[in-house]
Protein backbone atom coordinates (compact mmCIF):
# COMPACT_ATOMS: atom_id res chain seq x y z
CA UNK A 1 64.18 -3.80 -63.60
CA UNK A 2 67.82 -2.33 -63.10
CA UNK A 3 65.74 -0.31 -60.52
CA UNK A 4 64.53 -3.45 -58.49
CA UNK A 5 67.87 -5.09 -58.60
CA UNK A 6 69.51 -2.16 -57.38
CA UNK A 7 67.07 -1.79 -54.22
CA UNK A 8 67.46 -5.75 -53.42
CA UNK A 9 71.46 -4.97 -54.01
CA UNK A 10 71.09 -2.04 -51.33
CA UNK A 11 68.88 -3.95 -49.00
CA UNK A 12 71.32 -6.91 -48.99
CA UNK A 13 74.18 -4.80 -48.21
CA UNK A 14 72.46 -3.16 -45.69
CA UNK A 15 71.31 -6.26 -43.56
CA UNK A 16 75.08 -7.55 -44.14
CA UNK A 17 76.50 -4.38 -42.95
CA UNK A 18 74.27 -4.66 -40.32
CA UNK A 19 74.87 -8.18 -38.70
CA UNK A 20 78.50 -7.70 -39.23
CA UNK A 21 78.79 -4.56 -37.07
CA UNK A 22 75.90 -6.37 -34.47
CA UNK A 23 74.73 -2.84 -33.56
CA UNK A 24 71.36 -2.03 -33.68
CA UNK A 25 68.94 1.18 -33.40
CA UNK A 26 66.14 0.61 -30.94
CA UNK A 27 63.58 3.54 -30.87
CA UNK A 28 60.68 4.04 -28.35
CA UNK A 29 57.85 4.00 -28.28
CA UNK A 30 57.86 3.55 -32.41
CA UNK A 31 59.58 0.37 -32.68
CA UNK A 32 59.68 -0.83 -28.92
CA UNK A 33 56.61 0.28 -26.67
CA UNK A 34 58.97 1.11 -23.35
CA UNK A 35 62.49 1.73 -22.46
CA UNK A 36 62.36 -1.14 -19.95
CA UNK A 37 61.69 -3.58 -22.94
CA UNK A 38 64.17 -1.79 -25.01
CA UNK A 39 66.63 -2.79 -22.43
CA UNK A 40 65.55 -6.10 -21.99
CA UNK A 41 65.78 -6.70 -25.74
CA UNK A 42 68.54 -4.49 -26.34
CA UNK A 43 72.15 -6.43 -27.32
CA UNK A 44 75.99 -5.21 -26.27
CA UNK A 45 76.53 -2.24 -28.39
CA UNK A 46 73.13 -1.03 -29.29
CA UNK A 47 71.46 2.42 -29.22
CA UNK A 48 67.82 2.58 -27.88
CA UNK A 49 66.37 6.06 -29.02
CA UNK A 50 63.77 7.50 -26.69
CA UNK A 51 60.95 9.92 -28.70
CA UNK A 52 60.48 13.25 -26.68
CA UNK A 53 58.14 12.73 -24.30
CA UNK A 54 57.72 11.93 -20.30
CA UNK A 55 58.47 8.83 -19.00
CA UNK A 56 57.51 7.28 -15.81
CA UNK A 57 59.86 4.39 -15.22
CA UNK A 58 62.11 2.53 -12.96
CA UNK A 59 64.89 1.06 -14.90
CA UNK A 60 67.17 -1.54 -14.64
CA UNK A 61 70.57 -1.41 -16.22
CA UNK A 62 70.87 -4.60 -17.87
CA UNK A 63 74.61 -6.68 -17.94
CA UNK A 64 75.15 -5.79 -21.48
CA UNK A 65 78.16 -3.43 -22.00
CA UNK A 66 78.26 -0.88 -24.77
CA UNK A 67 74.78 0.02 -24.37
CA UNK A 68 73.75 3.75 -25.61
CA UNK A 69 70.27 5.34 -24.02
CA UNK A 70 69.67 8.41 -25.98
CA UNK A 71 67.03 10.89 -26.77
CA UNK A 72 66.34 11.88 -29.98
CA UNK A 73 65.76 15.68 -28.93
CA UNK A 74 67.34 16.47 -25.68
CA UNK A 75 67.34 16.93 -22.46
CA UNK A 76 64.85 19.48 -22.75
CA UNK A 77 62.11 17.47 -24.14
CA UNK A 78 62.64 13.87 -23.02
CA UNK A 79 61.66 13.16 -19.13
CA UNK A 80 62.40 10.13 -16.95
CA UNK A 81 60.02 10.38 -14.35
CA UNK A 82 60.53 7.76 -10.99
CA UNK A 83 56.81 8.64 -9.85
CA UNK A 84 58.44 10.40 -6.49
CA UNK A 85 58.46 6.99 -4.68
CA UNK A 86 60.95 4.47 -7.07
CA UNK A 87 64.43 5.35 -8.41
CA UNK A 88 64.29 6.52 -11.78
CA UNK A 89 67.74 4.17 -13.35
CA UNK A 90 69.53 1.54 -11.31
CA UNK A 91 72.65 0.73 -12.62
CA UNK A 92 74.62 -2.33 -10.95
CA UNK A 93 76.42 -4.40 -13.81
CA UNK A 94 76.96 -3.83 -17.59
CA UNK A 95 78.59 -0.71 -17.83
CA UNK A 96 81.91 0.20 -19.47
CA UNK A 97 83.29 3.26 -20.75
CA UNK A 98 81.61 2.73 -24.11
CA UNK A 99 77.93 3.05 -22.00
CA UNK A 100 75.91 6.17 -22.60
CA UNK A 101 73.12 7.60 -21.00
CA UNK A 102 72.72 10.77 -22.52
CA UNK A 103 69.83 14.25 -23.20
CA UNK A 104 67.27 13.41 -20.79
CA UNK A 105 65.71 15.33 -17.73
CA UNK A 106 65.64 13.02 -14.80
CA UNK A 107 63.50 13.67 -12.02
CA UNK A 108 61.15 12.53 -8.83
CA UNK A 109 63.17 9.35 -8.15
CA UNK A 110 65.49 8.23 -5.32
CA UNK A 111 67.90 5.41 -3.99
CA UNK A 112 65.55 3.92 -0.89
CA UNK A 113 63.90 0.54 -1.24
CA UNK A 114 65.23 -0.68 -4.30
C-alpha cells in the first residue's frame, strides 16, 4: 500500500512539475510518427528527439520560439534527407537564441522553389 501511494505521490509530482515548467519531450518516430508533426504539435520550449535513422523531409520551422530539434545519437547516425529536389529545413519565423537544431547530417536539399 505505502508502495502504491508513493508511485501516485511521484506521478503527481511529476505531471505538476511538468505543466509548471510547460516543456515537453517529443520523440520520433516512438511517440510522434514524423518530425514535421512533431513540429506542428510541438509548443515554445519543447525538445523533439529524432531516433537514429534517415529522414526524407522538407521542414518548416514553425513560429514557436525556444524550440530544440535534437538527435538522440548524433550527427553520425541521424540523416535529414531533402530528396535532391526540396530544401531539407526552412526556417523563416520562430527562432531565438534559445532555438536548437543540433547532431544531424543534412544532405541532398537546396534553397530553389520553396
Amino acid at each position: 500500500m505505502k508502495r502504491l501511494l508513493l508511485t501516485i505521490v511521484l506521478c503527481v509530482t511529476m505531471t505538476l512539475v511538468s505543466s509548471v515548467v510547460g516543456a515537453d519531450v517529443i520523440h520520433v518516430p516512438d511517440g510522434v510518427g514524423s518530425i514535421s508533426l512533431a513540429l506542428l504539435v510541438a509548443g515554445p520550449g519543447d525538445t523533439i528527439l529524432v531516433a537514429p535513422g534517415t529522414y526524407h523531409v522538407n521542414l518548416e520551422w514553425p513560429d514557436k520560439s525556444g524550440l530544440k530539434l535534437l538527435s538522440e545519437t548524433g550527427s553520425g547516425q541521424t540523416v535529414l534527407d531533402g530528396s535532391a529536389d526540396v530544401q531539407v529545413i526552412g526556417v523563416y519565423t520562430g527562432v531565438d537564441t534559445t532555438t536548437v537544431i543540433s547532431g544531424f547530417t543534412i544532405r541532398n536539399g537546396h534553397a530553389e522553389g520553396q
